[in-house]
Protein backbone atom coordinates (compact mmCIF):
# COMPACT_ATOMS: atom_id res chain seq x y z
CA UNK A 1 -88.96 40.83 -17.76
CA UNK A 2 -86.70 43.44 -16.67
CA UNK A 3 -82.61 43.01 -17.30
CA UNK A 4 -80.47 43.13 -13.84
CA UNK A 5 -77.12 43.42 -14.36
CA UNK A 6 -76.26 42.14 -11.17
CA UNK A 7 -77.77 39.16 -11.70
CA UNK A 8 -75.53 38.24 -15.04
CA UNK A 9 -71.97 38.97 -13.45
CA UNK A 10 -73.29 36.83 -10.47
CA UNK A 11 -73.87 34.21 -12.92
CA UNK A 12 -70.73 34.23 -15.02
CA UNK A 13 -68.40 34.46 -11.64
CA UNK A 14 -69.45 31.03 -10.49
CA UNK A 15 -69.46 29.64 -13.98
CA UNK A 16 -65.87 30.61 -14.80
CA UNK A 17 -64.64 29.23 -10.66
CA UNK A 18 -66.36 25.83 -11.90
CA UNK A 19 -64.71 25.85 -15.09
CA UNK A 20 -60.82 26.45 -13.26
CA UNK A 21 -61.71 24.10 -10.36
CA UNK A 22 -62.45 21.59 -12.98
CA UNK A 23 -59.34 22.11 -15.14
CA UNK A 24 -57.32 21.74 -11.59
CA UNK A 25 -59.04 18.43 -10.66
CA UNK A 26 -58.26 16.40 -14.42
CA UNK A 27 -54.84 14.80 -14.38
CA UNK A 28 -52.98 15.85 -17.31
CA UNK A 29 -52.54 13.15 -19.89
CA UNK A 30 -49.00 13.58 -20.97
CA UNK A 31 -47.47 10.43 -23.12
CA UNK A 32 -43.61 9.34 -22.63
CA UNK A 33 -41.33 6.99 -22.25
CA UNK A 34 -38.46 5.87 -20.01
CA UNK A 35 -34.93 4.46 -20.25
CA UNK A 36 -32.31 2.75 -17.89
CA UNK A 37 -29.60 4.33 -17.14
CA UNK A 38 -26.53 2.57 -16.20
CA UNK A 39 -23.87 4.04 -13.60
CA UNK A 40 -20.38 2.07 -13.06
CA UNK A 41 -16.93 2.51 -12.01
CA UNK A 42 -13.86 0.30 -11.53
CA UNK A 43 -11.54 0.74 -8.72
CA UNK A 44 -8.01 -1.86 -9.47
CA UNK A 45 -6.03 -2.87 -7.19
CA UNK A 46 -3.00 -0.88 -6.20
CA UNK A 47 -0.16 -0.11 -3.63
CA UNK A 48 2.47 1.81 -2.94
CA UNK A 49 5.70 1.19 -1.60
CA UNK A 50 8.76 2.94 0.28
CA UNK A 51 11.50 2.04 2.26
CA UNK A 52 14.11 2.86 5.18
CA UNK A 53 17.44 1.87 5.22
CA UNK A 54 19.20 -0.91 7.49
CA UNK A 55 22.21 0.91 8.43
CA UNK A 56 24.10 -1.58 10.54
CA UNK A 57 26.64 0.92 11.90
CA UNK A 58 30.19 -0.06 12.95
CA UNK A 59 30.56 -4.28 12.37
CA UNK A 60 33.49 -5.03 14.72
CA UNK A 61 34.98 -8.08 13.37
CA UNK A 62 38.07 -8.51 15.89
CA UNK A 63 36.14 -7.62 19.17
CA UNK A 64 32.10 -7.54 19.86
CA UNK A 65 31.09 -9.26 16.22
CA UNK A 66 34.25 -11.70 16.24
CA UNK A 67 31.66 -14.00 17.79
CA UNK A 68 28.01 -11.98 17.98
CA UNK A 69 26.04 -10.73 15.01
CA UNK A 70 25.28 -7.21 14.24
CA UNK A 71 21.73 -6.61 13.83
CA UNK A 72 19.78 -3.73 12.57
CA UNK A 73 15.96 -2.77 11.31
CA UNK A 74 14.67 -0.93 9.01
CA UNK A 75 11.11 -0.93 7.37
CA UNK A 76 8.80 -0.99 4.68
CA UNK A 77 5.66 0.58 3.95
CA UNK A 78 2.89 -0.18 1.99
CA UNK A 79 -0.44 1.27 1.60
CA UNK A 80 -3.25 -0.81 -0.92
CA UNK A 81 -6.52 -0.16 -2.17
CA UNK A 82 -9.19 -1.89 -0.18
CA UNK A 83 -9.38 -5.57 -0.14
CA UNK A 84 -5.49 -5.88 -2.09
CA UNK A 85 -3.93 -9.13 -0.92
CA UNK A 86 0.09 -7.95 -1.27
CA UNK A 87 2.84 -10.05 -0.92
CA UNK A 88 6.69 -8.58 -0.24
CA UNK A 89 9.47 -9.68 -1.90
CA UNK A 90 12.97 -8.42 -2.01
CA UNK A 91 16.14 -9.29 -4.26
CA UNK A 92 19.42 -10.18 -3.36
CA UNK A 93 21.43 -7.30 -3.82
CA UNK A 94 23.66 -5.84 -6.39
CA UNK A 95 25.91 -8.46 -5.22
CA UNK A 96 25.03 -11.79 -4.79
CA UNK A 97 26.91 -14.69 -4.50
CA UNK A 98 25.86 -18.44 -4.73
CA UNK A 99 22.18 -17.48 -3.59
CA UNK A 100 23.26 -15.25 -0.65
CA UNK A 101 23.53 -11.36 -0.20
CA UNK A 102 26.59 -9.24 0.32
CA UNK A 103 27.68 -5.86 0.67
CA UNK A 104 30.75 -4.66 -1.39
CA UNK A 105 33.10 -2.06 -0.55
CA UNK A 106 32.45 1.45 -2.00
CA UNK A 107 33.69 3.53 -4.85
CA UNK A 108 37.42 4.77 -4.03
CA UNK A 109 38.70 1.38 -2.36
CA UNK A 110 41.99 0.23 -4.72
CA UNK A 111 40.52 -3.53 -6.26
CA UNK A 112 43.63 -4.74 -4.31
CA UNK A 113 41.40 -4.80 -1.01
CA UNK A 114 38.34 -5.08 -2.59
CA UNK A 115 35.56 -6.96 0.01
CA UNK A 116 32.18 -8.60 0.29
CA UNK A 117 30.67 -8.70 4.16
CA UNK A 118 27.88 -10.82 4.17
CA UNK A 119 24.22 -10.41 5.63
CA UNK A 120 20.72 -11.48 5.92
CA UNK A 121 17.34 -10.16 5.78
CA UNK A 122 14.24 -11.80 7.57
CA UNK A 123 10.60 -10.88 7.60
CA UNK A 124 8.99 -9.72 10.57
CA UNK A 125 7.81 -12.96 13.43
CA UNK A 126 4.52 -11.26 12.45
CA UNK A 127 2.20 -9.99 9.46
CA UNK A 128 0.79 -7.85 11.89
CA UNK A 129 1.81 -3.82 11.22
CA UNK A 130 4.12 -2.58 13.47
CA UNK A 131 5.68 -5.76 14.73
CA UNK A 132 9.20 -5.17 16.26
CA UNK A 133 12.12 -7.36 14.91
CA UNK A 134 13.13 -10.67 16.73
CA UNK A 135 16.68 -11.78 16.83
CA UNK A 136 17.97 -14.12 15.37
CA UNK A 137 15.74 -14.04 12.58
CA UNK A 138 13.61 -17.10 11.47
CA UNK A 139 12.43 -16.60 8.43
CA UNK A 140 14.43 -14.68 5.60
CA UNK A 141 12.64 -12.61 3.24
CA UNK A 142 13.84 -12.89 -0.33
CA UNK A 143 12.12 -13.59 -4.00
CA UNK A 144 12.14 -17.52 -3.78
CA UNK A 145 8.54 -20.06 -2.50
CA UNK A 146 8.38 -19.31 1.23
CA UNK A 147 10.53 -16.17 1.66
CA UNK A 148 7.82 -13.54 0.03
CA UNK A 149 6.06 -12.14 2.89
CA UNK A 150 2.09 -11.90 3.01
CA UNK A 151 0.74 -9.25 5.09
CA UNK A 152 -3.17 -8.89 5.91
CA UNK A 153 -5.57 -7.31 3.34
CA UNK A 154 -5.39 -3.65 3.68
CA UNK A 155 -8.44 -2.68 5.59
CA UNK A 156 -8.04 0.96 4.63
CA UNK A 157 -6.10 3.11 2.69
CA UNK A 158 -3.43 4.36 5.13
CA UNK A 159 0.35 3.33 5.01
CA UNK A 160 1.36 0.01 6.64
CA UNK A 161 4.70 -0.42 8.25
CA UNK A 162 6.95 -3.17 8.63
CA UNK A 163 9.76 -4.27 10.12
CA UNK A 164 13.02 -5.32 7.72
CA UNK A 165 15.03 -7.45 10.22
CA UNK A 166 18.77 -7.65 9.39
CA UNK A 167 21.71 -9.45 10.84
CA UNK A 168 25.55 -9.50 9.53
CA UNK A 169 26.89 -13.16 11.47
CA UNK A 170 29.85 -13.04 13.18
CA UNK A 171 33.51 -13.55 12.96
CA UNK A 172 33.66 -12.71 9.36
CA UNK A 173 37.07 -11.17 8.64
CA UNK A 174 36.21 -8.41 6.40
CA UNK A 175 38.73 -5.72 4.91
CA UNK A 176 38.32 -2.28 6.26
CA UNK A 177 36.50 0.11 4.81
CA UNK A 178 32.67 1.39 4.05
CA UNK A 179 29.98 -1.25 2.36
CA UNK A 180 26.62 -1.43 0.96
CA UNK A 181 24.35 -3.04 -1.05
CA UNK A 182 20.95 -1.74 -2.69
CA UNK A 183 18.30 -4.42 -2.30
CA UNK A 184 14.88 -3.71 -4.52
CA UNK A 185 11.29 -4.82 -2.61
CA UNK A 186 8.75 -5.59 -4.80
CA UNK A 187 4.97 -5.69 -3.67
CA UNK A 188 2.99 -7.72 -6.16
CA UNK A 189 -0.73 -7.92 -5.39
């Protein structure tokens, strides 16, 4: 029988296309194993806090505020982390006296004419942001049961303001001169 070369390559081409088709159709059989791995973060709660001043301007105590208070606003703002329940509080001053807030004369006034002009501070007639003051106030806003104020739950992350309603009564006959008074707010949450 005569040799054809033809006949041999012929042969060995389909034998090596079954050989790759059948190394492409076996799944390779690879042994491992897995693990868990756990993902977490903590997010506390937090706020910030700042404050404008209640600048009451000119108290006239022998004409307009001889018998009508003197009222002013200022604000505070608070921004919390999501779901923070804050509540406000604020001191009574650098100079208290028997439970009540005053302003004292400034630096430079001889001790001979040295004054206290009392005020007030209430909370806003609303928790809602942005609520206007209401004179006269109704409900004051100090550090004692019932005077903290409670805001909503911040429902996002931006600043809050609110109103800081304050009233100096009338007819008080105070010494003449320049007061103040620092009061401190406190947001505990």
């Amino acid at each position: 029988m005569a040799f054809d070369r033809r006949e041999r390559l012929y042969r060995g081409g389909y034998a090596t296309a079954l050989a790759a088709a059948l190394v492409l159709c076996v799944a390779p059989r690879a042994t491992g194993t897995t693990a868990v791995l756990g993902i977490s973060a903590s997010v506390a709660a937090n706020c910030l806090v700042s404050a404008t001043a209640l600048s009451f301007g000119l108290y006239e105590s022998l004409q307009a505020n001889a018998t009508s208070p003197l009222n002013a606003t200022g604000s505070v703002s608070i921004a919390c982390t999501k779901g923070t329940a804050p509540r406000i509080s604020m001191d009574l001053g650098q100079n208290p006296n028997a439970g009540k807030r005053y302003m004292a004369l400034v630096a430079g006034v001889p001790a001979s004419s040295a004054g206290t002009l009392y005020y007030e501070i209430y909370q806003p007639p609303s928790p809602t942001p942005g609520t206007g003051c209401s004179f006269p106030g109704t409900t004051l806003w100090g550090s004692s049961t019932g005077e903290i104020f409670t805001p909503s739950p911040a429902s996002s992350r931006a600043a809050r303001i609110y109103s800081v309603c304050g009233t100096i009564p009338p007819g008080q006959f105070a010494t003449m001169g320049t007061y103040a008074d620092t009061v401190v707010a406190t947001v505990n949450f």
